[in-house]
Protein backbone atom coordinates (compact mmCIF):
# COMPACT_ATOMS: atom_id res chain seq x y z
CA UNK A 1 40.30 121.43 177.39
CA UNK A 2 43.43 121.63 175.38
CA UNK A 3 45.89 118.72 173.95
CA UNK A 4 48.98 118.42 172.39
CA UNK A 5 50.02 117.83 169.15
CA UNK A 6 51.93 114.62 168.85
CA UNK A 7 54.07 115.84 165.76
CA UNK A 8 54.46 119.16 166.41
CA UNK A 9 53.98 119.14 169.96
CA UNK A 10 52.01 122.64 170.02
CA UNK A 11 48.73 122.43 172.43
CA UNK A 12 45.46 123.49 171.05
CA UNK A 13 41.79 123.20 172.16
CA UNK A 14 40.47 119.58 171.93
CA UNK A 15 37.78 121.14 169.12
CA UNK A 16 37.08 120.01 165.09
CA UNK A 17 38.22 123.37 164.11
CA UNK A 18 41.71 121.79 165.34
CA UNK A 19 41.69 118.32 165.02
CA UNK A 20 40.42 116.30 162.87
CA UNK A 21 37.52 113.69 163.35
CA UNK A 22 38.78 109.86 163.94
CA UNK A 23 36.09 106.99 165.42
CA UNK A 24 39.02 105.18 166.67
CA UNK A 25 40.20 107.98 169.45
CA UNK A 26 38.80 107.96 172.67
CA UNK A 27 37.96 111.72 172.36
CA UNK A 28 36.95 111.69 169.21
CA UNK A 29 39.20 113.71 167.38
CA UNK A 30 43.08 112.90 165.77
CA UNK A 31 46.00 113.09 167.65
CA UNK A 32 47.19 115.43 165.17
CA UNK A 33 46.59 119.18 164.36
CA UNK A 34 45.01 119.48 161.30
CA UNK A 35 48.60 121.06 159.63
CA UNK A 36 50.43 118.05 160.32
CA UNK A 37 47.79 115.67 159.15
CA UNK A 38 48.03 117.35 156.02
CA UNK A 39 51.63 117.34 155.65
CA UNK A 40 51.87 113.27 156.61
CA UNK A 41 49.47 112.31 154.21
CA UNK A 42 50.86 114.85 151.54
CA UNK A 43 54.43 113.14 151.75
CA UNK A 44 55.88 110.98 149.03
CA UNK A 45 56.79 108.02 151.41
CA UNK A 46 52.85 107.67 152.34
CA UNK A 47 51.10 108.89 149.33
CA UNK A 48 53.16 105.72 147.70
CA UNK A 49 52.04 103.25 150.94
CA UNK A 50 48.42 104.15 150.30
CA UNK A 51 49.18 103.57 146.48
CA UNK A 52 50.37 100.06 147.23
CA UNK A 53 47.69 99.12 149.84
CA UNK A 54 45.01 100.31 147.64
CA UNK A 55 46.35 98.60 144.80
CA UNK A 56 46.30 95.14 147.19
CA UNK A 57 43.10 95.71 148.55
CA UNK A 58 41.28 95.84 145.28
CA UNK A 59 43.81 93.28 143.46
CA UNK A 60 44.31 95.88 140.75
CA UNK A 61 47.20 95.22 138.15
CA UNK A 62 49.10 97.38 136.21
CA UNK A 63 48.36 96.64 132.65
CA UNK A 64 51.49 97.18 130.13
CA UNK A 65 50.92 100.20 127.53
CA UNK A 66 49.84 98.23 124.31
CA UNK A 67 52.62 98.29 121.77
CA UNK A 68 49.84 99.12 119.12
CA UNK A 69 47.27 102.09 119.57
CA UNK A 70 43.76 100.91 118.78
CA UNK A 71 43.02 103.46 115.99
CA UNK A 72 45.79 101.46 114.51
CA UNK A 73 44.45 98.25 115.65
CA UNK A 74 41.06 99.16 114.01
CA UNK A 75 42.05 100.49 111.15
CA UNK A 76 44.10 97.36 110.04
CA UNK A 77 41.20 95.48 110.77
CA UNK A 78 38.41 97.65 108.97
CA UNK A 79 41.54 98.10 106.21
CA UNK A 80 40.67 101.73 106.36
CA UNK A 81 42.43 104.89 107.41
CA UNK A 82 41.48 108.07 109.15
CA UNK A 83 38.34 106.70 111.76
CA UNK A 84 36.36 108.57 113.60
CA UNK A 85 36.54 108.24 117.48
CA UNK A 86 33.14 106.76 117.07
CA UNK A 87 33.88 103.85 114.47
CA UNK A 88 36.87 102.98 116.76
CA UNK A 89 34.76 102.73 119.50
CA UNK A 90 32.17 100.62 117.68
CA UNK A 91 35.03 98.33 116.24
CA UNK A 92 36.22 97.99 119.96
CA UNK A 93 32.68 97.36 121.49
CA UNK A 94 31.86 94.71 118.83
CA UNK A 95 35.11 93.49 119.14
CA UNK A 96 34.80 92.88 122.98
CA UNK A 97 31.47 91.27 122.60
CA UNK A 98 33.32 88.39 120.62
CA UNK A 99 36.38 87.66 122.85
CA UNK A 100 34.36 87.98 126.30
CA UNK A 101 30.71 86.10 125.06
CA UNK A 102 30.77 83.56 127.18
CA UNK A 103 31.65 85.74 130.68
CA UNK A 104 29.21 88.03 129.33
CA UNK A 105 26.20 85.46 128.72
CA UNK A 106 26.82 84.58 132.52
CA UNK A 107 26.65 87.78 133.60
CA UNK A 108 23.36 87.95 132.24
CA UNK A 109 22.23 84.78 133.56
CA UNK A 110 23.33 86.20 137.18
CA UNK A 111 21.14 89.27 136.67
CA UNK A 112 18.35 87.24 135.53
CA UNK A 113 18.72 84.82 138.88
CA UNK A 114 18.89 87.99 140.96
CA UNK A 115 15.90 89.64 139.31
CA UNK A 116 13.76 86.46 138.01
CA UNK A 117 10.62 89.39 137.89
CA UNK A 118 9.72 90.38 133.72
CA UNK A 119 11.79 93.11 133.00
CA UNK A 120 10.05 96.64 132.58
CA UNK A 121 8.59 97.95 129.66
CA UNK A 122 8.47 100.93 128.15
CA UNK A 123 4.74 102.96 128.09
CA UNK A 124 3.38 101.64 124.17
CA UNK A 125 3.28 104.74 122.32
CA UNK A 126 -0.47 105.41 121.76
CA UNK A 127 -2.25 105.59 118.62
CA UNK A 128 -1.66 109.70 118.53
CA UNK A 129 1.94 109.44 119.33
CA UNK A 130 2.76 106.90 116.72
CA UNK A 131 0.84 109.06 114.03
CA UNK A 132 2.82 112.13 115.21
CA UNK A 133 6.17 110.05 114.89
CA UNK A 134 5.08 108.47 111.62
CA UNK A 135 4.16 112.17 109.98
CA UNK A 136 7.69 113.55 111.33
CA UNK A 137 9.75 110.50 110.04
CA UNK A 138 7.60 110.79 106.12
CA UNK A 139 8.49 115.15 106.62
CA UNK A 140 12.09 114.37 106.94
CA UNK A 141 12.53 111.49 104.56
CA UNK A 142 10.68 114.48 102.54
CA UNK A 143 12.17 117.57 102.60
CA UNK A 144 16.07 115.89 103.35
CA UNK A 145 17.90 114.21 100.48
CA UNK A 146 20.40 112.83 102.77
CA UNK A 147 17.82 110.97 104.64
CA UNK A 148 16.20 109.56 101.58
CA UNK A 149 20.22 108.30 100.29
CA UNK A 150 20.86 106.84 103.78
CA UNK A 151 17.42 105.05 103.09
CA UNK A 152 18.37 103.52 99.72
CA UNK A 153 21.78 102.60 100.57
CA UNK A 154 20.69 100.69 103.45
CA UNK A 155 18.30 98.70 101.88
CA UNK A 156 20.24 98.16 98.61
CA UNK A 157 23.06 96.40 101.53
CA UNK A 158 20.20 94.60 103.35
CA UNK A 159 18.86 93.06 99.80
CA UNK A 160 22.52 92.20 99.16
CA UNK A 161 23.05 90.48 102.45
CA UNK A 162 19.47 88.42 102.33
CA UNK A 163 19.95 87.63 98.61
CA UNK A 164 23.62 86.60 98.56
CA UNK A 165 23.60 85.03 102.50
CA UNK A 166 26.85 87.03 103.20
CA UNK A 167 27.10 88.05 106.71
CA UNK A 168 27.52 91.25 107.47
CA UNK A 169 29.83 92.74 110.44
CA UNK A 170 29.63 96.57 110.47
CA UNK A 171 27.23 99.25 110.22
CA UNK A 172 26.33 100.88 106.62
CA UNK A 173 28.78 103.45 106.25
CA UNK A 174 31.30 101.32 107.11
CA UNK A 175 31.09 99.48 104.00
CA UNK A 176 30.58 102.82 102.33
CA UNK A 177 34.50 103.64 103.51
CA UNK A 178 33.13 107.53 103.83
CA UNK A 179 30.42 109.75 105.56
CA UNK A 180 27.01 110.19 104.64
CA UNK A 181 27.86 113.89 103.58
CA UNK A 182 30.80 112.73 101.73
CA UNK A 183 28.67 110.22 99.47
CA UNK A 184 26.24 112.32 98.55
CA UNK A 185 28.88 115.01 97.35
CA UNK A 186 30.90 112.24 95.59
CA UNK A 187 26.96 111.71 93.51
CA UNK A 188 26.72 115.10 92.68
CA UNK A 189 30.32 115.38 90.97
CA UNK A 190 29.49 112.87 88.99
CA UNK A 191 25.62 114.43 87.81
CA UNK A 192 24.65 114.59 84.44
CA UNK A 193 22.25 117.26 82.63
CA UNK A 194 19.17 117.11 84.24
CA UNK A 195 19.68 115.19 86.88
CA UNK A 196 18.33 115.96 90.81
CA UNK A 197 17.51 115.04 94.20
CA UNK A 198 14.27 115.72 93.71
CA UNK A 199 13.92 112.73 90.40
CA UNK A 200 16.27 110.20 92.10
CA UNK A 201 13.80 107.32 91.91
CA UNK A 202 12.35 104.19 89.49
CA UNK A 203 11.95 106.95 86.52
CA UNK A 204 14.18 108.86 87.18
CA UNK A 205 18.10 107.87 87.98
CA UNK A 206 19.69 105.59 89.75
CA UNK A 207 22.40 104.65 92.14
CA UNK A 208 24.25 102.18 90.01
CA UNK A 209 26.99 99.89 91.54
CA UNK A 210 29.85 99.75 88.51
CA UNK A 211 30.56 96.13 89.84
CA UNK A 212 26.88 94.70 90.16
CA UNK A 213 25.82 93.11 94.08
CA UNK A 214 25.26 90.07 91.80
CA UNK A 215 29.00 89.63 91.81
CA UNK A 216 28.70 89.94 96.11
CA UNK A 217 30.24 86.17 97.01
CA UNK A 218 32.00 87.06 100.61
CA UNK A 219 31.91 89.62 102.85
CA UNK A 220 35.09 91.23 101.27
CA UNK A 221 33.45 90.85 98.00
CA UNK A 222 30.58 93.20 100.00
CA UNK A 223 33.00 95.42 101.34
CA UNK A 224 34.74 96.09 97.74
CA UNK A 225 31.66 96.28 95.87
CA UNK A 226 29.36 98.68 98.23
CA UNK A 227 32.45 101.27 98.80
CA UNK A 228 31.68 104.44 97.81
CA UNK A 229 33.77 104.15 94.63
CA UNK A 230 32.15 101.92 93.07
CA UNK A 231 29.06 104.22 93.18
CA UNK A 232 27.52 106.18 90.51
CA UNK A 233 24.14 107.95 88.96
CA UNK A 234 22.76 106.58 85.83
CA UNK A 235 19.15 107.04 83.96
CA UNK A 236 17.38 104.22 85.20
CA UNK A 237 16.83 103.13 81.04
CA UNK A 238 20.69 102.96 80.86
CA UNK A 239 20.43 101.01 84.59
CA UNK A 240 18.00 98.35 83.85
CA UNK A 241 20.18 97.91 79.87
CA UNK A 242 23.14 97.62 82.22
CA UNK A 243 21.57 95.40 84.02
CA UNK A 244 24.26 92.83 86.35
CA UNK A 245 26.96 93.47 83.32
CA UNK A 246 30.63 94.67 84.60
């Protein structure tokens, strides 16, 4: 059996090679070749129609281009230049959380309705596994002096935070104002004779903050004194003379 094209009015055999599959059709198949299906759908006039509809059906709005670029917006915000994709996207997630807590609370509570069952739980590590992790995590904090910095730093910030009730909003390095790598270069610049990664502890020196975290009174105050800057190794005898004196 052969039909005719309705655009192009050629005949060809009433077969999928030729025509296209449509539910609607009594046979089965389009009522156009395959060649002219293409080329209707392909035009500018319909590709724009099924732009429009889609756009209706799914109530999708065209959101205006931002006059400000978010690295910008971030960096005003975290009053600090040249971010990383990744502490753009952390200022945006955090930021996000804030505006949208409420519609993001009910979401939850939706879930929970839909799935009032306890949520699963991961397999509890057994007493082998956590003695494997625990001798990995003491190797690293070992053998890597980077590890062992990010370590200190972190809980000299967390003592600050507790003792001074400042709240904190951003991750450690981000009161830091550099990398990890960076920090731990701008230490060694400043070494004197004698001094190591390997004696970097209560008898040996010290990572002394110029402007003490005594003086920590408001999150900016955190900011300002924790920067990297403001950062440098002393003998722990000329640390503990020093003591919370500026």
């Amino acid at each position: 059996m052969r039909i005719r094209c309705r655009c192009c009015l050629e005949e060809f055999p009433l077969t999928s090679e030729f025509f296209h599959n449509e539910k609607k059709s009594k046979t089965g198949l389009s009522n156009r070749c395959k060649p002219c299906t293409r080329a209707y759908y392909n035009s500018p006039e319909i590709r724009s129609k099924m732009s429009e509809a889609r756009r209706k059906k799914t109530r999708a709005k065209r959101r205006e281009a931002p006059t400000v670029s978010m690295r910008d917006q971030a960096e005003k915000a975290m009053g600090k230049e040249g971010l990383t994709k990744s502490e753009i996207k952390s200022w945006y997630n955090r930021e996000y959380r804030l505006k949208n807590r409420n519609r993001i609370n009910e979401k939850r509570r939706e879930r929970k309705e839909r799935n009032p069952g306890e949520p699963k739980k991961k397999r509890p590590l057994s007493d082998s596994d956590k003695k494997k992790v625990a001798e990995a995590s003491r190797k690293r904090y070992a053998e890597s002096p980077l590890i062992r910095l990010r370590v200190f730093v972190r809980n000299s910030l967390n003592k600050a935070i507790r003792g001074q009730r400042v709240p904190r909003r951003g991750r450690s390095h981000e009161y830091l104002g550099c990398t990890w790598e960076e920090l731990k270069a701008h230490l060694e610049s400043q070494f004197q004779p004698g001094m190591n990664w390997e004696n970097r502890g209560p008898r040996g020196w010290h990572i002394d903050h110029r402007e003490p975290l005594a003086n920590v009174k408001t999150e900016s105050d955190l900011r300002r004194i924790c920067h990297f800057s403001n950062l440098q190794p002393m003998w722990w005898r000329d640390n503990i003379v020093k003591g919370s004196n500026f």
